[in-house]
C-alpha atoms as a PDB file:
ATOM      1  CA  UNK A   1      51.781 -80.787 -99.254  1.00  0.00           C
ATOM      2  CA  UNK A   2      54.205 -79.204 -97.102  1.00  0.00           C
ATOM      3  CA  UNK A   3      52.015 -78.228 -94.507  1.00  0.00           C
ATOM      4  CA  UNK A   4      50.377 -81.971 -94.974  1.00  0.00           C
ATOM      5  CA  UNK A   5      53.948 -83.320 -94.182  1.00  0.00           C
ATOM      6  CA  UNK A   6      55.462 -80.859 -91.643  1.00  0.00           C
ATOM      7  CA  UNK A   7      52.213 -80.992 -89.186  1.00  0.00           C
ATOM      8  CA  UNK A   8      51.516 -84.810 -90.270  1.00  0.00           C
ATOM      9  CA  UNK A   9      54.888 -86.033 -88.890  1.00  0.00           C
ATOM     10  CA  UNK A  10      54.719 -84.089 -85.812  1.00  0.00           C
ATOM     11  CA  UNK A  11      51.772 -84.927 -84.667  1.00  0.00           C
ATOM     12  CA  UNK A  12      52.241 -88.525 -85.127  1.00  0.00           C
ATOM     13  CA  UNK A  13      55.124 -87.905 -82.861  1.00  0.00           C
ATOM     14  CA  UNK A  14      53.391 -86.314 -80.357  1.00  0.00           C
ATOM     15  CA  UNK A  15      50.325 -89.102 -80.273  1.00  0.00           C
ATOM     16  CA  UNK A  16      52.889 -91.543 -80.511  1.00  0.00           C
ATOM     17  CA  UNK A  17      54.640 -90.677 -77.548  1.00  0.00           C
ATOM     18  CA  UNK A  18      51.593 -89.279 -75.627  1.00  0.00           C
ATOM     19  CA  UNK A  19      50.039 -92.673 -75.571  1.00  0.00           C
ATOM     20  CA  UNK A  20      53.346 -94.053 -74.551  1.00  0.00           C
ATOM     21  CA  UNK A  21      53.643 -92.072 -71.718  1.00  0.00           C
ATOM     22  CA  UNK A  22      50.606 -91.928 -70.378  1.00  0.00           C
ATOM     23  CA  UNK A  23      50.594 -96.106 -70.647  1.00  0.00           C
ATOM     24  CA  UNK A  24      53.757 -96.495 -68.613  1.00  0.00           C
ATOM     25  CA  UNK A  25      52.791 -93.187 -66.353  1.00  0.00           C
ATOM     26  CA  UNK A  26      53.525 -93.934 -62.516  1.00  0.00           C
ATOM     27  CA  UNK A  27      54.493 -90.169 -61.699  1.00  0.00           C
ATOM     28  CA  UNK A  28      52.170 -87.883 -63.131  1.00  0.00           C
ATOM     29  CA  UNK A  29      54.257 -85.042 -62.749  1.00  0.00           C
ATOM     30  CA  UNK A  30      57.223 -86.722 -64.669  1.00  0.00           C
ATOM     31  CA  UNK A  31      54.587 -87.676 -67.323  1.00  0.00           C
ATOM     32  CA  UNK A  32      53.887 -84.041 -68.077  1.00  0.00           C
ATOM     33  CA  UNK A  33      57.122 -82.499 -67.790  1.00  0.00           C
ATOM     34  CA  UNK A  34      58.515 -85.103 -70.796  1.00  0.00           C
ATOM     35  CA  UNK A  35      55.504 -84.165 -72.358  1.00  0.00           C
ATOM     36  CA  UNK A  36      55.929 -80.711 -72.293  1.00  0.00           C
ATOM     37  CA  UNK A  37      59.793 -81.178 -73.432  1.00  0.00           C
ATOM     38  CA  UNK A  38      58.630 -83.509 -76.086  1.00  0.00           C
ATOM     39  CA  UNK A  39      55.953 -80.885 -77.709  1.00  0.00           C
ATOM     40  CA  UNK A  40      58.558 -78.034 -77.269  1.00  0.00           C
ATOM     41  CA  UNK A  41      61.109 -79.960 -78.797  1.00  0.00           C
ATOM     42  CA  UNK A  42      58.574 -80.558 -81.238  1.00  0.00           C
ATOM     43  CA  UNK A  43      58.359 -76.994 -82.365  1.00  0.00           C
ATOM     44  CA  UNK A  44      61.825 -76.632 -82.891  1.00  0.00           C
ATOM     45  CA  UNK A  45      61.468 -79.487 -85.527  1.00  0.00           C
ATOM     46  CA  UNK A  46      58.628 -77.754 -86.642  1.00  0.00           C
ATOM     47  CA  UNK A  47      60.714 -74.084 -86.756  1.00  0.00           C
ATOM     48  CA  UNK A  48      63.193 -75.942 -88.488  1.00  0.00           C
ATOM     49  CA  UNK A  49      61.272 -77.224 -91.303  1.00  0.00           C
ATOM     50  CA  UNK A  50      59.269 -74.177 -91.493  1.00  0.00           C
ATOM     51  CA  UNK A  51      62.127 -72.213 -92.080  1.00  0.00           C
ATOM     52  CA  UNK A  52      63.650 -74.690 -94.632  1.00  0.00           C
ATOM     53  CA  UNK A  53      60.395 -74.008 -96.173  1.00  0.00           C
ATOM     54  CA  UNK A  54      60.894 -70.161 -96.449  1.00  0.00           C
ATOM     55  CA  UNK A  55      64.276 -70.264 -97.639  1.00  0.00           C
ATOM     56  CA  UNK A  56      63.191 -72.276-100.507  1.00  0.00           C
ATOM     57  CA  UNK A  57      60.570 -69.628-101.833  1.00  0.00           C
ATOM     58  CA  UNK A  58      62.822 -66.751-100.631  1.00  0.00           C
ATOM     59  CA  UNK A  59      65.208 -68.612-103.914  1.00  0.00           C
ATOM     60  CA  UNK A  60      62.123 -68.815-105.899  1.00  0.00           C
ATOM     61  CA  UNK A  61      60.983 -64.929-105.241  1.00  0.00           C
ATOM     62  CA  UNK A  62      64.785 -63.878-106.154  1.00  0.00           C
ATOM     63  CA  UNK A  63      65.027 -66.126-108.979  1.00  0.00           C
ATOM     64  CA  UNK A  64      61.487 -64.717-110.461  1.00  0.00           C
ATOM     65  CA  UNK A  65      62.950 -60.972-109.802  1.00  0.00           C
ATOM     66  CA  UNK A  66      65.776 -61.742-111.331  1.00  0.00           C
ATOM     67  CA  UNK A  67      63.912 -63.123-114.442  1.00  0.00           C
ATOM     68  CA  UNK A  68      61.324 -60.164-114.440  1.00  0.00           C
ATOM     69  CA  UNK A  69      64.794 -57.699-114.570  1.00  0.00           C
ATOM     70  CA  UNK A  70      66.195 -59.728-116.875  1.00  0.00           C
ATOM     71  CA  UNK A  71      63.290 -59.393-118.961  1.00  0.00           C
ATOM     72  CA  UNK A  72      62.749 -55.544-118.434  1.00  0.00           C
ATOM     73  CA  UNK A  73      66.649 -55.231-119.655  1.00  0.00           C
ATOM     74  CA  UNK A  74      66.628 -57.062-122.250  1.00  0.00           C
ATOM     75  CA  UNK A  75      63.791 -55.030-123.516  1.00  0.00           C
ATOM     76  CA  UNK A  76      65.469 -51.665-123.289  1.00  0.00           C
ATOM     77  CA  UNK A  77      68.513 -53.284-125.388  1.00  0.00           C
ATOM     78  CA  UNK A  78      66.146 -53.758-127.889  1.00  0.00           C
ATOM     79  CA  UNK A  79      64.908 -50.659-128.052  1.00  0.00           C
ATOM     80  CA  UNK A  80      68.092 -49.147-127.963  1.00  0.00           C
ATOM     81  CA  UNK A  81      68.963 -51.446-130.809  1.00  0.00           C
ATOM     82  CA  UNK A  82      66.140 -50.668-132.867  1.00  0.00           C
ATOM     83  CA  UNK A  83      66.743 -47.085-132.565  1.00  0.00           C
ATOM     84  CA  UNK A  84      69.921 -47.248-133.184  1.00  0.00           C
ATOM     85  CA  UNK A  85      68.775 -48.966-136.698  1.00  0.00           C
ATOM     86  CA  UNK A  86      66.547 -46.444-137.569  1.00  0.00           C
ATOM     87  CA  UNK A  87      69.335 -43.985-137.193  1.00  0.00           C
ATOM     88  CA  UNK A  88      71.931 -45.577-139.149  1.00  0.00           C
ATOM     89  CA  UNK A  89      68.763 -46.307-141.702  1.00  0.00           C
ATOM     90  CA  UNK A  90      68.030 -42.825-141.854  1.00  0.00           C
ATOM     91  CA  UNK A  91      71.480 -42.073-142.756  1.00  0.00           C
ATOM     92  CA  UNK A  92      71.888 -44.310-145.743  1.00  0.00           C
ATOM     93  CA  UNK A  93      73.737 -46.870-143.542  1.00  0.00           C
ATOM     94  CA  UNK A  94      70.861 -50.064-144.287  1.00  0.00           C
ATOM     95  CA  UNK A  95      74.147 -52.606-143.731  1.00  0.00           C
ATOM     96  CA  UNK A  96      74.932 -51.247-140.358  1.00  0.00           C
ATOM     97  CA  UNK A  97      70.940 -50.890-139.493  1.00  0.00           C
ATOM     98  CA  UNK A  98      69.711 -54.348-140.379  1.00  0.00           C
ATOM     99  CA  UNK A  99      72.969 -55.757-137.783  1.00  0.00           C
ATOM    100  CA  UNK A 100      71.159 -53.640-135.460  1.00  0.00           C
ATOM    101  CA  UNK A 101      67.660 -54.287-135.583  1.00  0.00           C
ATOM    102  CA  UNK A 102      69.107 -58.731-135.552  1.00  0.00           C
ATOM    103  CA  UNK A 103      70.446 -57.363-132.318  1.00  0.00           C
ATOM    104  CA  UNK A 104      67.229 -56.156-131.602  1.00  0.00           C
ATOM    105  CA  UNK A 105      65.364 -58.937-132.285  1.00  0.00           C
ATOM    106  CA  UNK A 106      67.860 -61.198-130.364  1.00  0.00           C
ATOM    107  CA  UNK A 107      67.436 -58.677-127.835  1.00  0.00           C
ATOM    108  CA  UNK A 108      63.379 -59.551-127.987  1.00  0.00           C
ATOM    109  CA  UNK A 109      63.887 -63.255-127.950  1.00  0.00           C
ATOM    110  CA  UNK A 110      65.827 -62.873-124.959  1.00  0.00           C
ATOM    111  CA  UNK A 111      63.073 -60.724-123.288  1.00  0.00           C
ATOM    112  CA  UNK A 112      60.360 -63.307-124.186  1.00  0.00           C
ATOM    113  CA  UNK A 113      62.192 -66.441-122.681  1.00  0.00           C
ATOM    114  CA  UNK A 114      63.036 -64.589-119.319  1.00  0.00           C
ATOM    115  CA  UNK A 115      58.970 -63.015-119.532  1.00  0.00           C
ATOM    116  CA  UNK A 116      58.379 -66.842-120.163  1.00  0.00           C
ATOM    117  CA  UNK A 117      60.225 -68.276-116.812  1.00  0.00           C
ATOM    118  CA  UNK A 118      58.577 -65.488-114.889  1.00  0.00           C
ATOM    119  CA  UNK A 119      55.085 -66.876-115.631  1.00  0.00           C
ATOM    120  CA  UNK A 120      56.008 -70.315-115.112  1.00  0.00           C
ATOM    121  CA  UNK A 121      57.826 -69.537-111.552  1.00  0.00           C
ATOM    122  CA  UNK A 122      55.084 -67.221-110.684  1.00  0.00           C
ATOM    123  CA  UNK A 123      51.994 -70.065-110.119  1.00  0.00           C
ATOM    124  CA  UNK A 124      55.025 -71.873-107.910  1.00  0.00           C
ATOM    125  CA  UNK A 125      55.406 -68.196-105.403  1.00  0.00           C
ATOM    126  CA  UNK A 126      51.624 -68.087-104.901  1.00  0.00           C
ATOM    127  CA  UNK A 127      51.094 -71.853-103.844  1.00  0.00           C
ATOM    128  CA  UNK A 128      54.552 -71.885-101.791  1.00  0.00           C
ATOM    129  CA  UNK A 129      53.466 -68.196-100.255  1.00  0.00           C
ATOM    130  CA  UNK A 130      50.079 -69.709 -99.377  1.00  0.00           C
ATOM    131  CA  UNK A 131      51.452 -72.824 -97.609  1.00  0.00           C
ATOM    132  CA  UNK A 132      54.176 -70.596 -95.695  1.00  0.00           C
ATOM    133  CA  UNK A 133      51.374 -68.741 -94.321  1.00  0.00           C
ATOM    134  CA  UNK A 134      49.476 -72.013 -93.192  1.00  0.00           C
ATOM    135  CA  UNK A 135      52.838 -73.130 -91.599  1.00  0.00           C
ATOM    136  CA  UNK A 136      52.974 -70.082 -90.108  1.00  0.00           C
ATOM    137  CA  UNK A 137      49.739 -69.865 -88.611  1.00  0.00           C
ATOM    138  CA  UNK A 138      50.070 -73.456 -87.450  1.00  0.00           C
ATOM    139  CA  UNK A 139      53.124 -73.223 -85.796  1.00  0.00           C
ATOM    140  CA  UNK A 140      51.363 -70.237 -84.271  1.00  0.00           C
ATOM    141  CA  UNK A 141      48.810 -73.174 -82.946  1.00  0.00           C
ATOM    142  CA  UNK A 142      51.309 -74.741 -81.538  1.00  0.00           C
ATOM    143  CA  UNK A 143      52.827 -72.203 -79.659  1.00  0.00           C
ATOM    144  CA  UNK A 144      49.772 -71.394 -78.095  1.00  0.00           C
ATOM    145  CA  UNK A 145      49.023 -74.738 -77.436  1.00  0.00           C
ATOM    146  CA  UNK A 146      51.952 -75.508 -75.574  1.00  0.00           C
ATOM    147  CA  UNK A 147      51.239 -72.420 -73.405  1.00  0.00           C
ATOM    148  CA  UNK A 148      48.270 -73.967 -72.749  1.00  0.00           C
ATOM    149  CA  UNK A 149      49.652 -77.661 -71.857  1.00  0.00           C
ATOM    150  CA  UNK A 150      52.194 -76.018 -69.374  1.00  0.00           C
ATOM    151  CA  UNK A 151      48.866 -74.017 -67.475  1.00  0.00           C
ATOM    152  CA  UNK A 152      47.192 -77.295 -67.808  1.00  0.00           C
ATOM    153  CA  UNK A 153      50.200 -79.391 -66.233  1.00  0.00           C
ATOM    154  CA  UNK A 154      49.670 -76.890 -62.968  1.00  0.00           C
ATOM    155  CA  UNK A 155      45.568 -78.323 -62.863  1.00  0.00           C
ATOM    156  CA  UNK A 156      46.490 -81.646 -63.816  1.00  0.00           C
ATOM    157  CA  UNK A 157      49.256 -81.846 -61.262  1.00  0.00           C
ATOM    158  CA  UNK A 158      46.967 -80.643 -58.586  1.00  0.00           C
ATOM    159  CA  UNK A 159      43.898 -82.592 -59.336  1.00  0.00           C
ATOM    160  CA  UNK A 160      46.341 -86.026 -59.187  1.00  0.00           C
ATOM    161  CA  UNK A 161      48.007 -84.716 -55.743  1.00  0.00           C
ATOM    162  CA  UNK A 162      43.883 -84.611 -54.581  1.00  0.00           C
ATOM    163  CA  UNK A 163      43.167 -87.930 -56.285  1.00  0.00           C
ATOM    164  CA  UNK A 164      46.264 -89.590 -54.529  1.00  0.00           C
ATOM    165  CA  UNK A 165      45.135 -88.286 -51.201  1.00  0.00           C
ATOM    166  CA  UNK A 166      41.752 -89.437 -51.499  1.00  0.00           C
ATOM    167  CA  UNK A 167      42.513 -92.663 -52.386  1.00  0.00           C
ATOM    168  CA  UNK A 168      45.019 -92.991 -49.448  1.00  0.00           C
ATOM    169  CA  UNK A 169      42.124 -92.074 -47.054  1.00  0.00           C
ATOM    170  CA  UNK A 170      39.687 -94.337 -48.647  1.00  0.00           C
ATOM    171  CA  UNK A 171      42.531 -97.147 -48.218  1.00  0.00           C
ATOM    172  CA  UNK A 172      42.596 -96.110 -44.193  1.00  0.00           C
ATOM    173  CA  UNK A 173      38.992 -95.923 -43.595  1.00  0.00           C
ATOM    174  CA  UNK A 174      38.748 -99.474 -45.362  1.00  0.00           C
ATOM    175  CA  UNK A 175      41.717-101.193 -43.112  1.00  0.00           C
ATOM    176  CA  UNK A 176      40.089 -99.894 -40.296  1.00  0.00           C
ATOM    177  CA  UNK A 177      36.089-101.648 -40.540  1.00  0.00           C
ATOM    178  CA  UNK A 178      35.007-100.680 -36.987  1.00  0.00           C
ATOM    179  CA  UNK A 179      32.099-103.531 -37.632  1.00  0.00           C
ATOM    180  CA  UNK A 180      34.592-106.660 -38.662  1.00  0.00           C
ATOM    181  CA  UNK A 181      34.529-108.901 -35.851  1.00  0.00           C
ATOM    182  CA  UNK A 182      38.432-109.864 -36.338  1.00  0.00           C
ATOM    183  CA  UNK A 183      39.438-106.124 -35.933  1.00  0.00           C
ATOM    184  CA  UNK A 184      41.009-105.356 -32.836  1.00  0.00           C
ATOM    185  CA  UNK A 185      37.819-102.944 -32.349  1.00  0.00           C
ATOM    186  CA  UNK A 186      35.505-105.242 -32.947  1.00  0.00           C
ATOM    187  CA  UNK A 187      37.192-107.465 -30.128  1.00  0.00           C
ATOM    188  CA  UNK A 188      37.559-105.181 -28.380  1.00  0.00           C
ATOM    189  CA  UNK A 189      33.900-103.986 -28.458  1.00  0.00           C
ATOM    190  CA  UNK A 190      32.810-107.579 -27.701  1.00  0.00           C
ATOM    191  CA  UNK A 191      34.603-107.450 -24.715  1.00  0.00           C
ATOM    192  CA  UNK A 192      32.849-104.582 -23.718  1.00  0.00           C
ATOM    193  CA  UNK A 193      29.358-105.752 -24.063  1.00  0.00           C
ATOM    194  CA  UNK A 194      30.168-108.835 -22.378  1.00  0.00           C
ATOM    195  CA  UNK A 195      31.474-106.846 -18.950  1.00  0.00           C
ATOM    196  CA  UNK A 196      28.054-104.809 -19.774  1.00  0.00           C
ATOM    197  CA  UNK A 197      25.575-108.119 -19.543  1.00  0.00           C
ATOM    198  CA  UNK A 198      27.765-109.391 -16.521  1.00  0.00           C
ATOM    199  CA  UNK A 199      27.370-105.964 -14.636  1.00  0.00           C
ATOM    200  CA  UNK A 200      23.461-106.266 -15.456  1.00  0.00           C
ATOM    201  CA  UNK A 201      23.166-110.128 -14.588  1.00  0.00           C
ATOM    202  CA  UNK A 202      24.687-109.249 -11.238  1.00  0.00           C
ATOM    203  CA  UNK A 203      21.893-106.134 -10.982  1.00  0.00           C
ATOM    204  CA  UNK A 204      19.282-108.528 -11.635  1.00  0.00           C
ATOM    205  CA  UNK A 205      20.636-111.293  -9.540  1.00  0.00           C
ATOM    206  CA  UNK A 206      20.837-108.604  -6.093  1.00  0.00           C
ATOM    207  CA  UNK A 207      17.488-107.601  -6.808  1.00  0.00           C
ATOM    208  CA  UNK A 208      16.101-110.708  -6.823  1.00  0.00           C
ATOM    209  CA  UNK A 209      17.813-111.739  -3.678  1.00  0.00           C
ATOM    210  CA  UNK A 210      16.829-108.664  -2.129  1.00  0.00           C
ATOM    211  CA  UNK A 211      12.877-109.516  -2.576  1.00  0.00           C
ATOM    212  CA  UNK A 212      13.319-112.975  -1.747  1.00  0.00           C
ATOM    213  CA  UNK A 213      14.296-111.884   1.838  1.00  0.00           C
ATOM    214  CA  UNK A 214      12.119-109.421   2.237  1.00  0.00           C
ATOM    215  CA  UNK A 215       9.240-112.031   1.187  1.00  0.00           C
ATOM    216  CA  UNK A 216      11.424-114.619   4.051  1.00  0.00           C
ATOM    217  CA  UNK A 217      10.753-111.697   6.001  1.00  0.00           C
ATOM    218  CA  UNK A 218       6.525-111.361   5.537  1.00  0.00           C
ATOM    219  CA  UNK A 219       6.552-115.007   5.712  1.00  0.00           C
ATOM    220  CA  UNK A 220       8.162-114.889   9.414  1.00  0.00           C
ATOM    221  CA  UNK A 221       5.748-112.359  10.298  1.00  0.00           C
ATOM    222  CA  UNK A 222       3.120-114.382   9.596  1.00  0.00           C
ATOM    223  CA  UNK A 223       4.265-117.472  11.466  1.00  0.00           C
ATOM    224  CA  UNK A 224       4.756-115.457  14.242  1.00  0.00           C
ATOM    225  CA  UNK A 225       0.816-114.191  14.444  1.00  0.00           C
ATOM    226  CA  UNK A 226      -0.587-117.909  14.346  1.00  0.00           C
ATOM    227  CA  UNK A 227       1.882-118.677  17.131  1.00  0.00           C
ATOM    228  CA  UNK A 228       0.494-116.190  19.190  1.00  0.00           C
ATOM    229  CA  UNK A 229      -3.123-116.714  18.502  1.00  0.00           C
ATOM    230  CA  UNK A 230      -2.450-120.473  19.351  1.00  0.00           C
ATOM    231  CA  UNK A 231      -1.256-119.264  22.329  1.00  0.00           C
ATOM    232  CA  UNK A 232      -4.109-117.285  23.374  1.00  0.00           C
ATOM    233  CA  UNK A 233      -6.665-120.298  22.430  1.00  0.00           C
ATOM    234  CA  UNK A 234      -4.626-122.935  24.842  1.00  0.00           C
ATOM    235  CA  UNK A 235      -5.282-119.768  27.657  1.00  0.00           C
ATOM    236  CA  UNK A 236      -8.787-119.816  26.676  1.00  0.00           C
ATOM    237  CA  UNK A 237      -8.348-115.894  25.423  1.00  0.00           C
ATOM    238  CA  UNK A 238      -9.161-115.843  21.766  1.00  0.00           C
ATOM    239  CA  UNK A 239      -8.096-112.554  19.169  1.00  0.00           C
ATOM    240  CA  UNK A 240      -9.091-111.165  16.606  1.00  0.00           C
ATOM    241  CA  UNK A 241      -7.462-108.984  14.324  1.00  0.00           C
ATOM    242  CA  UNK A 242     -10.187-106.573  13.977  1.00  0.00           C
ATOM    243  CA  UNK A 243     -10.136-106.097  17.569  1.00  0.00           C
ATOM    244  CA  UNK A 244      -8.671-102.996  18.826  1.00  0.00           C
END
């Protein structure tokens, strides 16, 4: 029951304030240092009642000693007694010997009713011995635990510094959306592709105006042949172009 009550209440403390702190945690690394003071503190109440615990069958060990010596004494008074009353009985004294074996028998009684608290202490020892062990070996637990909470707060501490700086990149990359159209990027972009189109309109607009006057340029050569073959029919001197 001890044990039941000791561990019971602690750990209800720890929960308790676990799930408070990890509710209102902002700073993770303020989170687990309280926790860590909070569970060591917690084995100190622990050590405390543990050692309440101890004292308390320490009284009951010395108390059943004391009974079990008590008893053992009181035993060799009656033997004394009762030899003591065979004597005097052996020497004619039978007043003087029955006084001594009352004594002994008072002597007896006595023995019996410390024998008696002995027993009844002893079931006591055994369960409160058993439960100091348990305490024992749970405070042990907890000890270890705690070792294990402060390596832990080192991972913990590390994997939320890594977490934090993740999500402060993933934050960037999201404020900067090279393909939104109201980013300065994306305007910026725009204007790019527009001077691109306007460089290749003007391309396409040279070339064409290139071939158009070379095509003016055909066409004048043309003209010029029927002029001169009109020419030569007024004379009366016909060509050809297959002429030499």
């Amino acid at each position: 029951m001890a044990k039941q009550s000791i561990f019971g209440r602690i750990s209800t403390l720890v929960k308790a304030n676990i799930n408070s702190m990890i509710d209102s945690a902002e700073d993770p690394q303020k989170m687990l240092d309280q926790l860590v003071r909070d569970y060591t503190n917690s084995i100190v109440d622990a050590e405390g009642a543990i050692a309440e615990t101890i004292g308390n069958l320490r009284l009951l060990e010395r108390d059943h000693q004391e009974d079990v010596q008590a008893a053992t004494e009181w035993g060799n008074k009656a033997l004394a007694a009762s030899r003591k009353a065979d004597e005097l009985r052996g020497a004619g004294n039978s007043a003087d010997a029955d006084k001594f074996d009352n004594l002994a028998k008072i002597a007896l009684q006595r023995q019996i009713s410390e024998e008696n608290e002995a027993k009844a202490i002893a079931p006591t020892i055994a369960s409160q011995t058993e439960v100091v062990d348990k305490l024992k070996d749970g405070l042990n637990g907890m000890k270890q635990k705690l070792e294990q909470l402060k390596s832990k707060r080192s991972e913990l501490l590390a994997r939320a510094k890594t977490a934090e700086a993740q999500n402060k990149v993933h934050d960037a990359v999201r404020s900067i959306d090279v393909l939104d159209p109201t980013s300065e990027l994306g305007r910026f972009e725009d204007k790019v592709r527009r001077q691109e189109a306007l460089a290749a309109g003007k391309q396409e607009l040279a070339a064409s105006t290139l071939d158009a006057q070379f095509n003016q340029l055909e066409d004048v050569g043309e003209l010029t042949e029927v002029e001169a073959r009109l020419a030569a029919l007024k004379t009366g001197q016909p060509q050809s172009a297959i002429e030499g």
